[in-house]
Protein backbone atom coordinates (compact mmCIF):
# COMPACT_ATOMS: atom_id res chain seq x y z
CA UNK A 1 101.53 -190.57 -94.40
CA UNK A 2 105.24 -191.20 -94.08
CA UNK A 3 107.11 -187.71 -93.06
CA UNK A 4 108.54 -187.36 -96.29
CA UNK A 5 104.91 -187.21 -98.08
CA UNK A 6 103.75 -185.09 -95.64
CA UNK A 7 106.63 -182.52 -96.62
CA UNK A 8 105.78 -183.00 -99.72
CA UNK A 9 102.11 -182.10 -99.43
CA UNK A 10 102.88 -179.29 -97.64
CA UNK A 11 105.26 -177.77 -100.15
CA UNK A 12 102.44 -178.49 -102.45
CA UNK A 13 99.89 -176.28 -99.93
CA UNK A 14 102.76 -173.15 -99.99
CA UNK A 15 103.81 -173.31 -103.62
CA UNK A 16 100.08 -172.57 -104.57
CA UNK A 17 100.17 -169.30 -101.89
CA UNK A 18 97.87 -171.12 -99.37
CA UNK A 19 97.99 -170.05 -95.90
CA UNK A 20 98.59 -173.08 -93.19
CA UNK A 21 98.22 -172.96 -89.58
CA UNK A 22 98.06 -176.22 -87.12
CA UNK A 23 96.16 -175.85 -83.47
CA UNK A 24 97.49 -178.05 -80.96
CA UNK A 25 96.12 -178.92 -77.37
CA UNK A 26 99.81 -179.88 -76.47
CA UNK A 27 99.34 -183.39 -75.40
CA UNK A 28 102.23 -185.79 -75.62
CA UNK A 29 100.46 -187.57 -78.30
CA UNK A 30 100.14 -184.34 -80.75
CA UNK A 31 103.69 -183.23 -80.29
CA UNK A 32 105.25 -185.43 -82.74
CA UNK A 33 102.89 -183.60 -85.52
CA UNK A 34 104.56 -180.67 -83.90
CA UNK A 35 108.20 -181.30 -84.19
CA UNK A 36 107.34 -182.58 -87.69
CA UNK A 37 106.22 -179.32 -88.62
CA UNK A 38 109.10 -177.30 -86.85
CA UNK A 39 111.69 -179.25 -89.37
CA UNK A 40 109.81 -178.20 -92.32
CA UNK A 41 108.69 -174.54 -91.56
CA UNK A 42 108.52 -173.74 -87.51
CA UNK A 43 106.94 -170.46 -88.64
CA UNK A 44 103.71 -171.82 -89.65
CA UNK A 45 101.17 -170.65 -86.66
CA UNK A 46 100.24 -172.76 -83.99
CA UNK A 47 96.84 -171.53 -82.26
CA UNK A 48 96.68 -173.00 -78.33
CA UNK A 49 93.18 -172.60 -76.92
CA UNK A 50 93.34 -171.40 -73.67
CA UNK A 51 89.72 -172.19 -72.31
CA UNK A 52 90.76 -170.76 -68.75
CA UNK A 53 90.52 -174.56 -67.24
CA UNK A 54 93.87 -176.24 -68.16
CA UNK A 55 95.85 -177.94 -65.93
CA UNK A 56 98.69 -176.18 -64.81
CA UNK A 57 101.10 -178.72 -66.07
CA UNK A 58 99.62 -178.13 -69.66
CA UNK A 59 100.82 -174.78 -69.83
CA UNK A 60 104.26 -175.11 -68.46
CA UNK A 61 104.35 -177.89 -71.17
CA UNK A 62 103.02 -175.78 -73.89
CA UNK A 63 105.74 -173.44 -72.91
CA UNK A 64 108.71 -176.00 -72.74
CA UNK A 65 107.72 -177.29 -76.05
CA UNK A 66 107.15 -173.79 -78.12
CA UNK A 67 110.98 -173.15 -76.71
CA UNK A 68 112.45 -176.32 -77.90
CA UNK A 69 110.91 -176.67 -81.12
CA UNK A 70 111.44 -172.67 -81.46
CA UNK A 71 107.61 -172.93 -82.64
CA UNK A 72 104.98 -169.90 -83.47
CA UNK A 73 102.40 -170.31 -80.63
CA UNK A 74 99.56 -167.81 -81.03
CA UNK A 75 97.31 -167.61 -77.78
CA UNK A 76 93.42 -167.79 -78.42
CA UNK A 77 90.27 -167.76 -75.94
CA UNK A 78 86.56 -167.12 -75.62
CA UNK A 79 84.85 -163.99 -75.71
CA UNK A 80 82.94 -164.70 -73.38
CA UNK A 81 84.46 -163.85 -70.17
CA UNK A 82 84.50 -167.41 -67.40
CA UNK A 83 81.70 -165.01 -65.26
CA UNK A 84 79.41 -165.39 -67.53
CA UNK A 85 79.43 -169.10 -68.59
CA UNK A 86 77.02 -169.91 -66.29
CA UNK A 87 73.50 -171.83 -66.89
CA UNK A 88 70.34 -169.90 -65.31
CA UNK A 89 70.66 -171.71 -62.09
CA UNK A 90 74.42 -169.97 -61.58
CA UNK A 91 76.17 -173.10 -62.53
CA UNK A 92 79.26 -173.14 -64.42
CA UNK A 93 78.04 -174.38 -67.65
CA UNK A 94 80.93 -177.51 -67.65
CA UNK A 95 78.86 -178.84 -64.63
CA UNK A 96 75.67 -178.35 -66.43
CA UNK A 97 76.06 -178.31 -70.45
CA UNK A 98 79.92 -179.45 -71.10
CA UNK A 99 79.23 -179.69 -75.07
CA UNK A 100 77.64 -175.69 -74.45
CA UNK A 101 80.91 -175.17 -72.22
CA UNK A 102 83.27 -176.47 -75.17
CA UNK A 103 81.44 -174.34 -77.71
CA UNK A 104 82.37 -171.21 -76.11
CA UNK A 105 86.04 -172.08 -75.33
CA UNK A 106 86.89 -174.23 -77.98
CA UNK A 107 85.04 -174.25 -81.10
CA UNK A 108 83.83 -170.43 -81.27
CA UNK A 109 87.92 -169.27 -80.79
CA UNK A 110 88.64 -171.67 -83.61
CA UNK A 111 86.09 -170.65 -85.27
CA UNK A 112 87.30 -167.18 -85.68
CA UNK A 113 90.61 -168.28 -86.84
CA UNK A 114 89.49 -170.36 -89.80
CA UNK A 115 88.51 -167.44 -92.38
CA UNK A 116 92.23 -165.90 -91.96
CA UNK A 117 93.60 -169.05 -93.28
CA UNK A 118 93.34 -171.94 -96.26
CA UNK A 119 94.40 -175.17 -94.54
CA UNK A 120 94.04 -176.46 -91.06
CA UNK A 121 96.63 -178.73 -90.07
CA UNK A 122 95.14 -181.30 -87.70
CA UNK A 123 96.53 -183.98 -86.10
CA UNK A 124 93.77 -186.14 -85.40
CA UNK A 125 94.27 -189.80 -86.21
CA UNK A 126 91.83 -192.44 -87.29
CA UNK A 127 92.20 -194.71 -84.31
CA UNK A 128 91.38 -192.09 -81.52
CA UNK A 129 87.64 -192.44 -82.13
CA UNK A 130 84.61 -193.54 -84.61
CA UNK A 131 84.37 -189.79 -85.68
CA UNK A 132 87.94 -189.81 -86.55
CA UNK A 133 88.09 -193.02 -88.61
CA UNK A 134 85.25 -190.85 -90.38
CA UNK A 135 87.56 -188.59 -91.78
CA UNK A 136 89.61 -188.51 -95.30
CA UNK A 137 93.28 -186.96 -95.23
CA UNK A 138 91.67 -183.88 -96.75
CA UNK A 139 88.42 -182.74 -95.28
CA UNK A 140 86.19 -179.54 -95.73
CA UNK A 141 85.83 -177.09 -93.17
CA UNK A 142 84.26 -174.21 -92.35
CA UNK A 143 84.71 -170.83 -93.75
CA UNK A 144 86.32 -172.54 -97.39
CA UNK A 145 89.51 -173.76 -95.23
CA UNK A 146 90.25 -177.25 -95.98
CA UNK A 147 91.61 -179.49 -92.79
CA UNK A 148 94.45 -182.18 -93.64
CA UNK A 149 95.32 -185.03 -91.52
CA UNK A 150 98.52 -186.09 -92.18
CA UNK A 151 98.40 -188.19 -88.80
CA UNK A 152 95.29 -190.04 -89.87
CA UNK A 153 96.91 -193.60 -90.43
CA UNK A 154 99.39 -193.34 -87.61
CA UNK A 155 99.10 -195.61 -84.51
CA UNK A 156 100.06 -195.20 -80.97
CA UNK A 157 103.53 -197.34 -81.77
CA UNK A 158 104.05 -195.52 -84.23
CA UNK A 159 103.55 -192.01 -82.20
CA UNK A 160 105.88 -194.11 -79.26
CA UNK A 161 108.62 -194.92 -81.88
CA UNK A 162 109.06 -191.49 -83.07
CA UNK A 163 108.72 -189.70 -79.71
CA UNK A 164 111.37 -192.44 -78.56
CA UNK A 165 113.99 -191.48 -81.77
CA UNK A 166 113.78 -187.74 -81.30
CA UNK A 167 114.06 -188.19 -77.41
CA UNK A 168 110.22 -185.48 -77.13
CA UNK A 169 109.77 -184.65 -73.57
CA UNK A 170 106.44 -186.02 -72.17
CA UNK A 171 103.41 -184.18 -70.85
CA UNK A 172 104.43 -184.47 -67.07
CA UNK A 173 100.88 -185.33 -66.17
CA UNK A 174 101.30 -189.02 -67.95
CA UNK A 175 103.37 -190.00 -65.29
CA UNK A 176 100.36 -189.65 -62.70
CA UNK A 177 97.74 -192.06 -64.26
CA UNK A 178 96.58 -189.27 -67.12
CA UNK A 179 96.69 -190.56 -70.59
CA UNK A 180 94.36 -187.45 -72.41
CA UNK A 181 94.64 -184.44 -70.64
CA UNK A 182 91.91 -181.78 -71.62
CA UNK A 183 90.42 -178.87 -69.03
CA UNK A 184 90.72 -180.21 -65.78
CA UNK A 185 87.59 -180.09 -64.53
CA UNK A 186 86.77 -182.47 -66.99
CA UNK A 187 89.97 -185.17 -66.96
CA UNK A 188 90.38 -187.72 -64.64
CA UNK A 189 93.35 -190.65 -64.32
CA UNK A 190 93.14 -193.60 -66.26
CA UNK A 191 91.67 -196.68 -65.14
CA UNK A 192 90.47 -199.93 -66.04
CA UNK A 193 87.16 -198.69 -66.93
CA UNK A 194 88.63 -195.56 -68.41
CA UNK A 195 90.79 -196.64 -71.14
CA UNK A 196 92.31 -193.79 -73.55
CA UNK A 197 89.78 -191.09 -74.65
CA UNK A 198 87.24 -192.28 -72.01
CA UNK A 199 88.83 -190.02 -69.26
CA UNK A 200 87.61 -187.17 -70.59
CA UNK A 201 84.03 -186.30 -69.65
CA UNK A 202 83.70 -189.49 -67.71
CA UNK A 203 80.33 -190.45 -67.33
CA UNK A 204 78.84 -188.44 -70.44
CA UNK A 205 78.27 -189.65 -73.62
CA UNK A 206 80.60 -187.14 -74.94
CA UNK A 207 84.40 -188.07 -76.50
CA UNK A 208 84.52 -185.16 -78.74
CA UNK A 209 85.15 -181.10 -77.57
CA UNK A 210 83.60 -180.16 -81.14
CA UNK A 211 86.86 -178.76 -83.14
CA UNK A 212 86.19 -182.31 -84.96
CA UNK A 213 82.59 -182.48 -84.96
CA UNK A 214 81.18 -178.89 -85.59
CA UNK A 215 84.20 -177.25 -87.46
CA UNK A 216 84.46 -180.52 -89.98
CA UNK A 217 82.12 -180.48 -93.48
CA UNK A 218 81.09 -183.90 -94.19
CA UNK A 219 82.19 -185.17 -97.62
């Protein structure tokens, strides 16, 4: 969707009294649905989940990029306290069960947000990963919120062009070899063998936290 359609949409969303919100894991890539939205209405909510293991970088970023774009960052994390994420050996449960480890930090805080809202702005796009391609513009979610894409058909030159024109600062960690920056225990640099997405969860058959897997209704 061109930005202009994307305005329009969401005119369409507030004209009929729907609620909006976006959630953002404030990677260099997602801040260009960001500063669209800050143009249009920079009061519509922004959730940030804090899961307790982000790079410090990520939050000095978040920070930098709420003041710039003057945007309405609302702060959410488990309830279960870090202490207890452990498996029955005493193991911190990203060592042991990551997809267990992102249920509790990501997708159960999200979770909770969904029934105080009608659509969740996402910013997923359909040539991150297989599940993505999956999706439609519109898709059901959980609680009767609907998720829209308005990224879905853009590509990464298309994400470089516009971060280019507005002059967006860049996640700081990009210039050391990262490329998609999640919780830290669970990033490493990019490499030949661990092209985009891959550097997450390296080694796992994993690419997704769960936001786009559990918290997505299948048409």
């Amino acid at each position: 969707m061109v930005k202009e359609d994307i305005y329009k949409k969401l005119k369409e969303y507030q004209e009929k009294g729907l609620k909006l919100f976006t959630s953002s894991s404030f990677q260099t890539h997602s801040i260009v649905l960001l500063h669209l939205l800050s143009e249009f209405d920079n009061t519509i909510p922004v959730y940030f989940i804090n899961t307790g293991y982000h790079f410090p970088e990520t939050i000095t970023y978040r920070d930098q990029i709420a003041d710039l774009f003057k945007l309405n960052v609302q702060v959410v994390s488990s309830s279960t306290p870090r202490n207890m994420q452990k498996d029955a050996e005493g193991r911190l449960l990203f060592t042991s069960d990551p997809d267990y480890c992102c249920y509790l930090n990501k997708v159960q805080p999200l979770d909770a947000v969904l029934p105080n809202y009608d659509i969740w702005i996402n910013g997923v796009r359909a040539d991150q990963s297989a599940v993505r391609k999956s999706f439609g513009v519109e898709q059901p979610a959980p609680h009767n919120t609907i998720r829209f894409h308005p990224m879905l058909d853009w590509d990464v030159r298309m994400i470089e062009k516009y971060i280019k024109e507005f002059k967006i600062p860049r996640h700081p960690l990009e210039a050391k070899g990262y490329l998609s920056i999640g919780c830290e225990p669970c990033t490493r640099k990019f490499d030949i063998d661990t092209y985009n997405r891959q550097g997450r969860w390296f080694g796992l058959n994993k690419t997704e936290c769960g936001l786009n897997t559990e918290l997505v209704s299948k048409n």
